[in-house]
PDB file of N, CA and C in Angstrom:
ATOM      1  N   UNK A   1      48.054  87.253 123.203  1.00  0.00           N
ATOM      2  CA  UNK A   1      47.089  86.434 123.877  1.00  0.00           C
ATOM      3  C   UNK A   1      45.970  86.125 122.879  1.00  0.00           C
ATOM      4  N   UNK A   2      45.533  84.790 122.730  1.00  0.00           N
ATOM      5  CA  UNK A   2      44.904  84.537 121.750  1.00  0.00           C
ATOM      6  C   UNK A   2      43.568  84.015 122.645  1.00  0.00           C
ATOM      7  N   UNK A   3      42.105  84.208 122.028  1.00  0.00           N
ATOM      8  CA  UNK A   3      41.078  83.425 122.807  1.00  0.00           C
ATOM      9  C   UNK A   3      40.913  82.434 122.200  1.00  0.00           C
ATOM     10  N   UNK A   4      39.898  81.353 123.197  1.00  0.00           N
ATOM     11  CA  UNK A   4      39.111  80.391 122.484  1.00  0.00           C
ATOM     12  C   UNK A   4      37.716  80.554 123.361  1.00  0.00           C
ATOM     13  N   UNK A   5      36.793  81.330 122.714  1.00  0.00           N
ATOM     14  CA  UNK A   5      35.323  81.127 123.125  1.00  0.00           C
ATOM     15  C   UNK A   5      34.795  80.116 122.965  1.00  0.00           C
ATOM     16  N   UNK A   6      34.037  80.140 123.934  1.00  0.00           N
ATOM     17  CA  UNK A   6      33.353  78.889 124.710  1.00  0.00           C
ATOM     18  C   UNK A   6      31.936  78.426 123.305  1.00  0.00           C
ATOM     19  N   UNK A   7      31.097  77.730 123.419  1.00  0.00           N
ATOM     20  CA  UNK A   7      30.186  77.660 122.374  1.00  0.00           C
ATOM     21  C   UNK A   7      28.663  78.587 122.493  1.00  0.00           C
ATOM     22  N   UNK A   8      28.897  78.862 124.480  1.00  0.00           N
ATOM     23  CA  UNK A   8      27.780  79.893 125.189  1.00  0.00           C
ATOM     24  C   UNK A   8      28.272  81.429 124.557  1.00  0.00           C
ATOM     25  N   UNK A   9      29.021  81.398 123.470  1.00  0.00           N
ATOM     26  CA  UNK A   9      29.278  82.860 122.873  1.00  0.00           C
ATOM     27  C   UNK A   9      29.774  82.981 121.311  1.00  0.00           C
ATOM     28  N   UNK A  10      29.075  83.976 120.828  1.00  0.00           N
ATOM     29  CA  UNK A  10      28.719  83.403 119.321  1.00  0.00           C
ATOM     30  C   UNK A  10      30.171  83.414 118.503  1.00  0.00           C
ATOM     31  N   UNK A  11      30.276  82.490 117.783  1.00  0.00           N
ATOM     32  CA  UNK A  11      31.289  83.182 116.924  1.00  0.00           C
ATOM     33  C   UNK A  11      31.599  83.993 115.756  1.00  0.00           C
ATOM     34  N   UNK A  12      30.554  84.954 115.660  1.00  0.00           N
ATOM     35  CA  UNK A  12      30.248  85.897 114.948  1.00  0.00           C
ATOM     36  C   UNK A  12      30.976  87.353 115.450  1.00  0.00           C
ATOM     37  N   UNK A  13      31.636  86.995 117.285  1.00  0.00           N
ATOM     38  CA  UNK A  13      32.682  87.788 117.323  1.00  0.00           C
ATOM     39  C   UNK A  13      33.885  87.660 117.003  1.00  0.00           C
ATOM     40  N   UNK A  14      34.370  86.469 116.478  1.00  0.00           N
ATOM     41  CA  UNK A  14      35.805  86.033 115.870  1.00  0.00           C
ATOM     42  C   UNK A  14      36.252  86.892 115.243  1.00  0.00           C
ATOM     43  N   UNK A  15      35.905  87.534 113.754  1.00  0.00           N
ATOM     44  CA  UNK A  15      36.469  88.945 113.344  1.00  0.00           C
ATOM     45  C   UNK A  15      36.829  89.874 113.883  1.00  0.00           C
ATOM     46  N   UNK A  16      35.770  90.280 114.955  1.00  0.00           N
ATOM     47  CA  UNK A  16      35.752  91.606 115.429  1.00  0.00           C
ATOM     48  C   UNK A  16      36.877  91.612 116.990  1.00  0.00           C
ATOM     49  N   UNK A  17      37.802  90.410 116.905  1.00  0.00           N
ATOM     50  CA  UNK A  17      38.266  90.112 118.023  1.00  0.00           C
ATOM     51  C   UNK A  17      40.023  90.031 117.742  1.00  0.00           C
ATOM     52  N   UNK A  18      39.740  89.717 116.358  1.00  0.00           N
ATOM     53  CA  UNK A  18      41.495  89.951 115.520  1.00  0.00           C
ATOM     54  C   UNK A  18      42.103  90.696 116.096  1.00  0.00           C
ATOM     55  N   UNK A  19      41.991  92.019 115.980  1.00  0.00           N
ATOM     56  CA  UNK A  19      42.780  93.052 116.318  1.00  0.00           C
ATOM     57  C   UNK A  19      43.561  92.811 117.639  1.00  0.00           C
ATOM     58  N   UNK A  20      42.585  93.331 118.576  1.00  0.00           N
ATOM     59  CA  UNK A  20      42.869  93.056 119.922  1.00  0.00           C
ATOM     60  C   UNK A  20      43.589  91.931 120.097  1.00  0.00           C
ATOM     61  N   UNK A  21      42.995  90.845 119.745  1.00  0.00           N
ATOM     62  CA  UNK A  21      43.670  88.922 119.832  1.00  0.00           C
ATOM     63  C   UNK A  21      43.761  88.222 119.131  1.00  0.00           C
ATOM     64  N   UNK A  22      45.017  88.653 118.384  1.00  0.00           N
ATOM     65  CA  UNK A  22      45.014  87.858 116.712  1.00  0.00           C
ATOM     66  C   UNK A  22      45.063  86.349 117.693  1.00  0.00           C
ATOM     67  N   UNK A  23      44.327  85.661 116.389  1.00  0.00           N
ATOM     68  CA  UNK A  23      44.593  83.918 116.434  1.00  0.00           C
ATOM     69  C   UNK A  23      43.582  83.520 117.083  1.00  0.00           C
ATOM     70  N   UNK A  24      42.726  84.588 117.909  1.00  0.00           N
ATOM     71  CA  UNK A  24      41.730  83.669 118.585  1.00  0.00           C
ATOM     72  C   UNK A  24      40.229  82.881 117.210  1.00  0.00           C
ATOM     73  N   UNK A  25      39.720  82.180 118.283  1.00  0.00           N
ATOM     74  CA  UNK A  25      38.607  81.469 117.951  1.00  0.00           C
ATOM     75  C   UNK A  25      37.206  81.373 118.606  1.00  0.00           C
ATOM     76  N   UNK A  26      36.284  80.381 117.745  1.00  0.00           N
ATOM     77  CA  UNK A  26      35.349  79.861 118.869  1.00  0.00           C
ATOM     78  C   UNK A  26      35.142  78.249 118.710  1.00  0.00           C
ATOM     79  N   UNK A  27      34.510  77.745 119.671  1.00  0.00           N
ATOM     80  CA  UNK A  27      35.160  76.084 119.528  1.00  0.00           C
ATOM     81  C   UNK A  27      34.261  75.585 118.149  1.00  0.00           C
ATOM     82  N   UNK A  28      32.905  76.150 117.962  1.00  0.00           N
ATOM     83  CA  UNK A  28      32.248  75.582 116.835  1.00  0.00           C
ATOM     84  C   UNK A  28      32.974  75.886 115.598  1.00  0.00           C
ATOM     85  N   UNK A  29      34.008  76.550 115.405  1.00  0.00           N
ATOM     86  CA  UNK A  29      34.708  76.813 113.953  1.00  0.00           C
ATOM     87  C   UNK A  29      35.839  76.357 114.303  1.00  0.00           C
ATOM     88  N   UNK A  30      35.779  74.959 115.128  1.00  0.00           N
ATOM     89  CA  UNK A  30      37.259  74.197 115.259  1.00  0.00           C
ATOM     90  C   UNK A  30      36.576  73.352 115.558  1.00  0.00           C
ATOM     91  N   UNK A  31      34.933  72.578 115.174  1.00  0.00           N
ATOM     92  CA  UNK A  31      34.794  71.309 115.474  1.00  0.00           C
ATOM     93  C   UNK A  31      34.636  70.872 116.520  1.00  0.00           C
ATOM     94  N   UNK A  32      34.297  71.628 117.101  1.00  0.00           N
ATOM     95  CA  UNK A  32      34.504  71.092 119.037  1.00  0.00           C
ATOM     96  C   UNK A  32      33.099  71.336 119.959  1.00  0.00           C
ATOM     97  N   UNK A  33      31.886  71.695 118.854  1.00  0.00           N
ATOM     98  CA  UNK A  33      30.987  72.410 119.311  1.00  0.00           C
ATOM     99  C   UNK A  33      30.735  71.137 120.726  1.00  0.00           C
ATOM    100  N   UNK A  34      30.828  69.799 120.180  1.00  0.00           N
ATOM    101  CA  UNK A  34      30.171  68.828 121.078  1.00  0.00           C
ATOM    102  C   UNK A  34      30.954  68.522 121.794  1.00  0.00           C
ATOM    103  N   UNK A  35      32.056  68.994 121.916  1.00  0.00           N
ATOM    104  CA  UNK A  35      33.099  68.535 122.665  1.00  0.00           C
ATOM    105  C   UNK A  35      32.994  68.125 124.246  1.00  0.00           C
ATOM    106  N   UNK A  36      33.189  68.181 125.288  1.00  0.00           N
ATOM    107  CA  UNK A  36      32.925  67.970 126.825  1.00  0.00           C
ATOM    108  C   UNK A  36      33.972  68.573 126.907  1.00  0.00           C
ATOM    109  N   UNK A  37      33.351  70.112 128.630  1.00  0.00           N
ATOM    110  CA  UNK A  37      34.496  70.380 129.130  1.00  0.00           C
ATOM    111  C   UNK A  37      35.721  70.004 128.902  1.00  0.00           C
ATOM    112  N   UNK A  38      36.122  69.406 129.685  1.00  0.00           N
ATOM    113  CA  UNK A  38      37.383  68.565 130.012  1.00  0.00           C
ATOM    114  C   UNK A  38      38.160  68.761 128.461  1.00  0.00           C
ATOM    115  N   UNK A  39      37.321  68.205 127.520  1.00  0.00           N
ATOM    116  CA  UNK A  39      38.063  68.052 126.309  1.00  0.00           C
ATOM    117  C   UNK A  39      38.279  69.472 125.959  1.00  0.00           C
ATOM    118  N   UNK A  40      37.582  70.161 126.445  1.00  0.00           N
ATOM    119  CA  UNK A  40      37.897  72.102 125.226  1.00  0.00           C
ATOM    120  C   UNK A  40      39.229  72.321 126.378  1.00  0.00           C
ATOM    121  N   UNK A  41      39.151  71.956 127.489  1.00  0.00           N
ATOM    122  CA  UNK A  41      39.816  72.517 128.669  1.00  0.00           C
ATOM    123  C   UNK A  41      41.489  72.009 128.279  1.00  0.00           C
ATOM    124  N   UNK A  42      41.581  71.241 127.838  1.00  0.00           N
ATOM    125  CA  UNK A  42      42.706  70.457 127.072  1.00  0.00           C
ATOM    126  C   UNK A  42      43.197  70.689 126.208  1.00  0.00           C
ATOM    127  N   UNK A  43      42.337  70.805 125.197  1.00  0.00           N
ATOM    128  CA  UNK A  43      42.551  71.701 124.015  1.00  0.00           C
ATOM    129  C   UNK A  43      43.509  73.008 123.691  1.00  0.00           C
ATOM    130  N   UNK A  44      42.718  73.360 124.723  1.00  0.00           N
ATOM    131  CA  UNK A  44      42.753  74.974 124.917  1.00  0.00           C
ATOM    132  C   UNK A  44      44.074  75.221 125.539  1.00  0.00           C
ATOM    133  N   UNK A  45      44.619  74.313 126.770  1.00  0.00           N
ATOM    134  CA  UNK A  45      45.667  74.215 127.709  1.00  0.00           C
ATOM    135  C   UNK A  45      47.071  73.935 126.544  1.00  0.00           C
ATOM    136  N   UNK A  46      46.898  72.737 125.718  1.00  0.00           N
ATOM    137  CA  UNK A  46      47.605  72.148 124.820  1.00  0.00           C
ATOM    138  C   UNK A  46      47.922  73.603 123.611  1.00  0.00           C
ATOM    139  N   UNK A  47      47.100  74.438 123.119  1.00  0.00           N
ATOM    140  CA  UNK A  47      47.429  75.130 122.039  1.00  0.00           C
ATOM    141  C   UNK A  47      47.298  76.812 122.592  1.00  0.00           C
ATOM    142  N   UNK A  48      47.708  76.465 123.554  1.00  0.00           N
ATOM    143  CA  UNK A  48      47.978  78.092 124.098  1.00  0.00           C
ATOM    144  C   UNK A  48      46.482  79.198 124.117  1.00  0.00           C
ATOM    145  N   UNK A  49      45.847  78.476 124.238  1.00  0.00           N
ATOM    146  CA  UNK A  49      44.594  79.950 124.428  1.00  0.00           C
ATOM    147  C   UNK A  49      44.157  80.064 125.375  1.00  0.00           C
ATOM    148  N   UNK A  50      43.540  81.715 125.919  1.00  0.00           N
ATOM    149  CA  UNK A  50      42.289  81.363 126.725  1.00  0.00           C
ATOM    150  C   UNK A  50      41.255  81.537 126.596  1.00  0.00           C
ATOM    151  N   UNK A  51      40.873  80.675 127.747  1.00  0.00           N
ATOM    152  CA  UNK A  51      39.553  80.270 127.695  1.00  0.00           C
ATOM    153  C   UNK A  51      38.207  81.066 128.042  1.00  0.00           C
ATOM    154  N   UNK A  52      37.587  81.434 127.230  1.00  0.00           N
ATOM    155  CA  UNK A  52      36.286  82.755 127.591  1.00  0.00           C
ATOM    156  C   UNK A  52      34.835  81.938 127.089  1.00  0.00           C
ATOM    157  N   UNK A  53      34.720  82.019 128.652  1.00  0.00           N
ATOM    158  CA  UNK A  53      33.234  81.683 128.435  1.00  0.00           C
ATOM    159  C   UNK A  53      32.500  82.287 129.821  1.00  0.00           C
ATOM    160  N   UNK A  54      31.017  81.699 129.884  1.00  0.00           N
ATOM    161  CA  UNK A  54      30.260  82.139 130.540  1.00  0.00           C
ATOM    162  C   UNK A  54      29.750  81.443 131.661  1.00  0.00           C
ATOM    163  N   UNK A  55      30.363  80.040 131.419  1.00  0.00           N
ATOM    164  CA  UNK A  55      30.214  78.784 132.405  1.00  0.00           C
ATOM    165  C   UNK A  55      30.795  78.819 133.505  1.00  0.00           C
ATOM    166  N   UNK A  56      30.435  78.121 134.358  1.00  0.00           N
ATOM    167  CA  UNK A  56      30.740  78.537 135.512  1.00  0.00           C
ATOM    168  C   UNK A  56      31.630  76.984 136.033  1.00  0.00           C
ATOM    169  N   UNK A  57      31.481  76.148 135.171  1.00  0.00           N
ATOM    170  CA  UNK A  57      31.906  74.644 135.026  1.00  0.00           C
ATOM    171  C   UNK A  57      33.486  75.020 134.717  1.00  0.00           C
ATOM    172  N   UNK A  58      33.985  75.827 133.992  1.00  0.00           N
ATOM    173  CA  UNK A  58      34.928  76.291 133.842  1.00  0.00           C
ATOM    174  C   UNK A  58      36.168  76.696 134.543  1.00  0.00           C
ATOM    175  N   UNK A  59      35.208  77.258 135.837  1.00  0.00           N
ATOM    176  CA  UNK A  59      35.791  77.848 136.797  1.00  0.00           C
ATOM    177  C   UNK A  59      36.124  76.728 137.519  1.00  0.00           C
ATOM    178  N   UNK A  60      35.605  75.683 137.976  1.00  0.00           N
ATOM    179  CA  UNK A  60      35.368  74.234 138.671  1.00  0.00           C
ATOM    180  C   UNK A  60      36.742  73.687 138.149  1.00  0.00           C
ATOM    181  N   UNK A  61      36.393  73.871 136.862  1.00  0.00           N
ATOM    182  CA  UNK A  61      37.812  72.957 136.214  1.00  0.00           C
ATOM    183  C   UNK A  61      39.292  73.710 136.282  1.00  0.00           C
ATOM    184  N   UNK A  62      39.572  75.577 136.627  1.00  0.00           N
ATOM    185  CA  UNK A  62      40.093  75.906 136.667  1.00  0.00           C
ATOM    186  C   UNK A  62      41.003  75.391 138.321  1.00  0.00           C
ATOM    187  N   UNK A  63      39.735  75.446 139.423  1.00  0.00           N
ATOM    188  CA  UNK A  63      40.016  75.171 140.694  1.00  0.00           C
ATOM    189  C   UNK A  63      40.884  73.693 140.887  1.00  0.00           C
ATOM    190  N   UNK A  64      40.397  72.519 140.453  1.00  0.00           N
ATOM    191  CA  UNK A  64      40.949  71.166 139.962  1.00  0.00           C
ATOM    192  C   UNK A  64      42.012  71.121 139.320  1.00  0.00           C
ATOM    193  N   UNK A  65      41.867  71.698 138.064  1.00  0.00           N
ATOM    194  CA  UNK A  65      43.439  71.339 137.117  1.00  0.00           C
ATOM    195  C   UNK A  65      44.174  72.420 137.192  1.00  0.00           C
ATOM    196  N   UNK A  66      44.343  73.540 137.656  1.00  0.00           N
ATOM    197  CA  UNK A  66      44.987  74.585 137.412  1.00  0.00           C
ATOM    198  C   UNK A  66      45.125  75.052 136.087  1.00  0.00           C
ATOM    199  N   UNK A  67      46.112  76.249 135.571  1.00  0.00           N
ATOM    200  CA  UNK A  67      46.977  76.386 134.103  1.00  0.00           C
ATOM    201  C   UNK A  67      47.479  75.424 133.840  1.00  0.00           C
ATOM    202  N   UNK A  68      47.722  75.461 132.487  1.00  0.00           N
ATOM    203  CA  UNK A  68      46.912  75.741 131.853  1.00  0.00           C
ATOM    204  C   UNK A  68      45.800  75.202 131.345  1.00  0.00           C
ATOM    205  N   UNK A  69      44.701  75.831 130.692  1.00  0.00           N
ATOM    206  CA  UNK A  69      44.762  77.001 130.160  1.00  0.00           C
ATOM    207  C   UNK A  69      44.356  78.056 131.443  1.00  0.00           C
ATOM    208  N   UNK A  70      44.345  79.588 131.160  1.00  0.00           N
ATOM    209  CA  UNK A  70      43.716  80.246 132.127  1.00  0.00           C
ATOM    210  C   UNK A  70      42.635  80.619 131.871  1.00  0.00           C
ATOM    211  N   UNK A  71      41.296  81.013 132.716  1.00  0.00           N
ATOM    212  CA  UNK A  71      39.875  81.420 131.997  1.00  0.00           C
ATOM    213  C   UNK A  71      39.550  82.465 131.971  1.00  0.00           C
ATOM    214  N   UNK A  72      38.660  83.000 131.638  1.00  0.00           N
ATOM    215  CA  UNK A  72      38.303  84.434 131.566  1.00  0.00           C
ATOM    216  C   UNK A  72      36.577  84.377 131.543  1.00  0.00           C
ATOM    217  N   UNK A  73      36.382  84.521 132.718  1.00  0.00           N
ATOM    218  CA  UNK A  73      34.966  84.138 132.869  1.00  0.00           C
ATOM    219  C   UNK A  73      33.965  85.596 133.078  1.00  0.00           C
ATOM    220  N   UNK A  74      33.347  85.370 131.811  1.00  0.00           N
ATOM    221  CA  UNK A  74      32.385  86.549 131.637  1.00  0.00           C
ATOM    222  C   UNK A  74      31.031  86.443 132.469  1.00  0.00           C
ATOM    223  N   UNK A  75      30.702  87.325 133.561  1.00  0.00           N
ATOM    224  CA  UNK A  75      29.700  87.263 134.485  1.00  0.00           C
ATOM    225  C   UNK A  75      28.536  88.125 133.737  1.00  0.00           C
ATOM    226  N   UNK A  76      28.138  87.730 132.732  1.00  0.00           N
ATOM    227  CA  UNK A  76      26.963  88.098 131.672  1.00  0.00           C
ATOM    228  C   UNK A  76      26.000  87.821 131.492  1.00  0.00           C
ATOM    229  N   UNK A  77      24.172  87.996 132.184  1.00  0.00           N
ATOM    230  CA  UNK A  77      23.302  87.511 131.871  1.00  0.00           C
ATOM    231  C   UNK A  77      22.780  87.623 130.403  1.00  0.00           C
ATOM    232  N   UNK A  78      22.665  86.663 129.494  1.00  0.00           N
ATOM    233  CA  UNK A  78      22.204  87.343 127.960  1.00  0.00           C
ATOM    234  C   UNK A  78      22.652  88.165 127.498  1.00  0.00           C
ATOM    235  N   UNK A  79      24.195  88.464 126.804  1.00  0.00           N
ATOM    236  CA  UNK A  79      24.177  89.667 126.596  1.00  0.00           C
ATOM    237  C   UNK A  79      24.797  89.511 125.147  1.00  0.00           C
ATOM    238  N   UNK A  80      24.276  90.910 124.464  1.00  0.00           N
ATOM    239  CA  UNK A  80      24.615  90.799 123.222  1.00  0.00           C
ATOM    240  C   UNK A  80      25.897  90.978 122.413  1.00  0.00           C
ATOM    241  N   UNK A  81      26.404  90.854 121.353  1.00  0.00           N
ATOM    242  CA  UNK A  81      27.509  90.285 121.166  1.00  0.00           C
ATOM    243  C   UNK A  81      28.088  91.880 121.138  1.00  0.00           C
ATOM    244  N   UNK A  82      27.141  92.593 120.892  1.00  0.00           N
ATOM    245  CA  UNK A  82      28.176  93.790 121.345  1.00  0.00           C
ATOM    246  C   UNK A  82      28.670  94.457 122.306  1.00  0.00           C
ATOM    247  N   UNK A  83      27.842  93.787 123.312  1.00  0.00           N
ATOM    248  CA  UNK A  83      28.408  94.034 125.043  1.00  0.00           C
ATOM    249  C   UNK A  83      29.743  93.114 125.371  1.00  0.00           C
ATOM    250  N   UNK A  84      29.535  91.477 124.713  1.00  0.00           N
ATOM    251  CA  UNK A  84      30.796  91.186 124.779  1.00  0.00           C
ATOM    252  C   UNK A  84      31.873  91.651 124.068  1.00  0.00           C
ATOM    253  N   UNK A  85      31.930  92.424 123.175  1.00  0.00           N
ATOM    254  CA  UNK A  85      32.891  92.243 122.299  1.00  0.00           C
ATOM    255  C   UNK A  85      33.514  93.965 123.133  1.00  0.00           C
ATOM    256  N   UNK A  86      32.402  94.594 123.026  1.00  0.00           N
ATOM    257  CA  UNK A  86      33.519  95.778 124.240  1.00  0.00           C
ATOM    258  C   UNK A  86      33.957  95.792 125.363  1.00  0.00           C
ATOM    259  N   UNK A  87      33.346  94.781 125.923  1.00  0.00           N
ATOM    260  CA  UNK A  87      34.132  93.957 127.799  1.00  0.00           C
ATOM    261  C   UNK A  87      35.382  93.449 126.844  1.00  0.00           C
ATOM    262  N   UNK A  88      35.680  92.413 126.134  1.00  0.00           N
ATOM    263  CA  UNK A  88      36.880  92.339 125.856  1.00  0.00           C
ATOM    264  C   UNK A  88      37.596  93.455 125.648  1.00  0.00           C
ATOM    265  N   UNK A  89      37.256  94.264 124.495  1.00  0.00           N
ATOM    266  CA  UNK A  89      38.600  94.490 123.836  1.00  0.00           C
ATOM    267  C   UNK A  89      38.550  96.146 124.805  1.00  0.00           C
ATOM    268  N   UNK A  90      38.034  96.384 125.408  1.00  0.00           N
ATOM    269  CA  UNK A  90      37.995  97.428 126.053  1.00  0.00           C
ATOM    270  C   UNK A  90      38.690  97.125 127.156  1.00  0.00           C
ATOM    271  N   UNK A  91      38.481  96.137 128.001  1.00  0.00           N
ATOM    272  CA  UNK A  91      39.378  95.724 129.102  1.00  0.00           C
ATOM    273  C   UNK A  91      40.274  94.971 128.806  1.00  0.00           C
ATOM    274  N   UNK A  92      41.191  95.182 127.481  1.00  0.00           N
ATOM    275  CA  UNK A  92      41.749  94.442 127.110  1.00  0.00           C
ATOM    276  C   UNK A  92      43.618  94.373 127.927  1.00  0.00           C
ATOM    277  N   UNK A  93      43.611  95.485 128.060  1.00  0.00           N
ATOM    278  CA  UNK A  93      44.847  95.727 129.078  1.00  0.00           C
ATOM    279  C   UNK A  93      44.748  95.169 130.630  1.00  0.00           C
ATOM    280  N   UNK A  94      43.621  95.317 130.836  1.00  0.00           N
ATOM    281  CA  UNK A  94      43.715  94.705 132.571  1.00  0.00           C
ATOM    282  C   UNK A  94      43.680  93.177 132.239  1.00  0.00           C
ATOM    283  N   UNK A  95      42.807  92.722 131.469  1.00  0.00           N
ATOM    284  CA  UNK A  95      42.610  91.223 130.871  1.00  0.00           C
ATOM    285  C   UNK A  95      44.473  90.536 130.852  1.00  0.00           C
ATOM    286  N   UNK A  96      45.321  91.416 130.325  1.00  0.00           N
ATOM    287  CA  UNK A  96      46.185  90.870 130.262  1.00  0.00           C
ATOM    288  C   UNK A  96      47.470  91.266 131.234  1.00  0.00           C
ATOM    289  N   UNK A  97      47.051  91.879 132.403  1.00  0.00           N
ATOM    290  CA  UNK A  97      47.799  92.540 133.173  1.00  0.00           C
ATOM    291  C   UNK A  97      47.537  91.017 134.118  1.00  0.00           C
ATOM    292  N   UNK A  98      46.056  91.173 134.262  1.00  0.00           N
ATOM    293  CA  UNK A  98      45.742  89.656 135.398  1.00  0.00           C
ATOM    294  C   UNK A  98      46.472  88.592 135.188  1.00  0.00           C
ATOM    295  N   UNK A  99      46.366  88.462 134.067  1.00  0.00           N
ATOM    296  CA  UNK A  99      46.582  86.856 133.823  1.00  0.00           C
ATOM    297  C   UNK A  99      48.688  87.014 133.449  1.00  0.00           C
ATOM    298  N   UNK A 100      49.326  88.042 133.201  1.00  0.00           N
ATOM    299  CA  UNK A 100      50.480  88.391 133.473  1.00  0.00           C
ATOM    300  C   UNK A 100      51.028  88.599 134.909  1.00  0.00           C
ATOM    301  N   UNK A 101      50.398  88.403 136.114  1.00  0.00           N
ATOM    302  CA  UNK A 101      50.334  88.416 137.143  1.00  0.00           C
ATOM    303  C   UNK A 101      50.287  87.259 137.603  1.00  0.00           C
ATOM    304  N   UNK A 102      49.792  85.916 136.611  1.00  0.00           N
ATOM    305  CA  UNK A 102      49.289  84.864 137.332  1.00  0.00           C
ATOM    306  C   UNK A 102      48.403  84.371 137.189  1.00  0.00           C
ATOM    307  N   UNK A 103      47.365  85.144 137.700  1.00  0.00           N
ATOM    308  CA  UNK A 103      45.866  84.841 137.680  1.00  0.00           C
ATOM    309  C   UNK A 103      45.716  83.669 137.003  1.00  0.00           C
ATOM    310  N   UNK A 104      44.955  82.511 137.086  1.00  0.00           N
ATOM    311  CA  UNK A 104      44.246  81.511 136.715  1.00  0.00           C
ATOM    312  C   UNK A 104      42.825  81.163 136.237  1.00  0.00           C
ATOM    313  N   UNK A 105      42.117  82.418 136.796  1.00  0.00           N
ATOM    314  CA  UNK A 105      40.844  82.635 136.736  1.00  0.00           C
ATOM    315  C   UNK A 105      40.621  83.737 137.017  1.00  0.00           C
ATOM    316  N   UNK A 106      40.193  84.901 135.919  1.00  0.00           N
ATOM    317  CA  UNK A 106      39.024  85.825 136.271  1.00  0.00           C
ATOM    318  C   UNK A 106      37.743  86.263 136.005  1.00  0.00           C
ATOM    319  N   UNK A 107      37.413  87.124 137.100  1.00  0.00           N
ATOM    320  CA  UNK A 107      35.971  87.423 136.679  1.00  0.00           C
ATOM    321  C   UNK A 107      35.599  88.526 136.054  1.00  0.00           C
ATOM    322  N   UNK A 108      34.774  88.502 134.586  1.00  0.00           N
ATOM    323  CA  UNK A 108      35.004  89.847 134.227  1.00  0.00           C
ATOM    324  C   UNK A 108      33.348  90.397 134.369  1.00  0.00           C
ATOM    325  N   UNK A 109      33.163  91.754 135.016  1.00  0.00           N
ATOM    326  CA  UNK A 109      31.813  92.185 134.917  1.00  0.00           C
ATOM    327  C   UNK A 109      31.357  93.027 134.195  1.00  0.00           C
ATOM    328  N   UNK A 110      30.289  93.538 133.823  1.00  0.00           N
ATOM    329  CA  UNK A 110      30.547  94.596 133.000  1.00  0.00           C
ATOM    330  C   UNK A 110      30.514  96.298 133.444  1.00  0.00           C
TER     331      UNK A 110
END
């Protein structure tokens, strides 16, 4: 399972995210910083990733277009990149149990 973070999350976790999810990204180190929804949502659907962000627009678009892609929506006020980076890779087994189940959208808290 590979990510593509949203631009609401830095990509200064891209390294630290290898392990856990080789291949992932974030959209500003693929050019996409300006991109519009719709367009990352496409993107993302088209080259197999998911989608992690913090938007809630996301979820909107999950409800409308379905999979792919699927999202992974981090319920995070401000938080620092080291709170995200251990919600991932720490819940990294249920992360992929959900969305091996189906799931289309989840919510992750911390």
């Amino acid at each position: 399972m590979k990510l593509l973070l949203d631009e609401n999350l830095s990509r200064r976790l891209v390294p630290f995210l290898q392990e856990a999810y080789p291949g992932s990204t974030q959209v500003a180190l693929l050019g996409l910083e300006q991109a519009s929804d719709l367009a990352l949502w496409q993107y993302a659907g088209e080259n197999a990733y998911l989608l992690v962000t913090r938007d809630a627009d996301f979820y909107d678009l999950s409800l409308t277009h379905g999979a792919p892609p699927a999202v992974l929506w981090l319920r995070l006020k401000n938080p620092d990149k080291s709170e995200v980076l251990r919600l991932l890779v720490g819940r990294r087994d249920a992360i992929r149990e959900a969305f091996a189940a189906g799931a289309t959208c989840v919510e992750l808290w911390p």
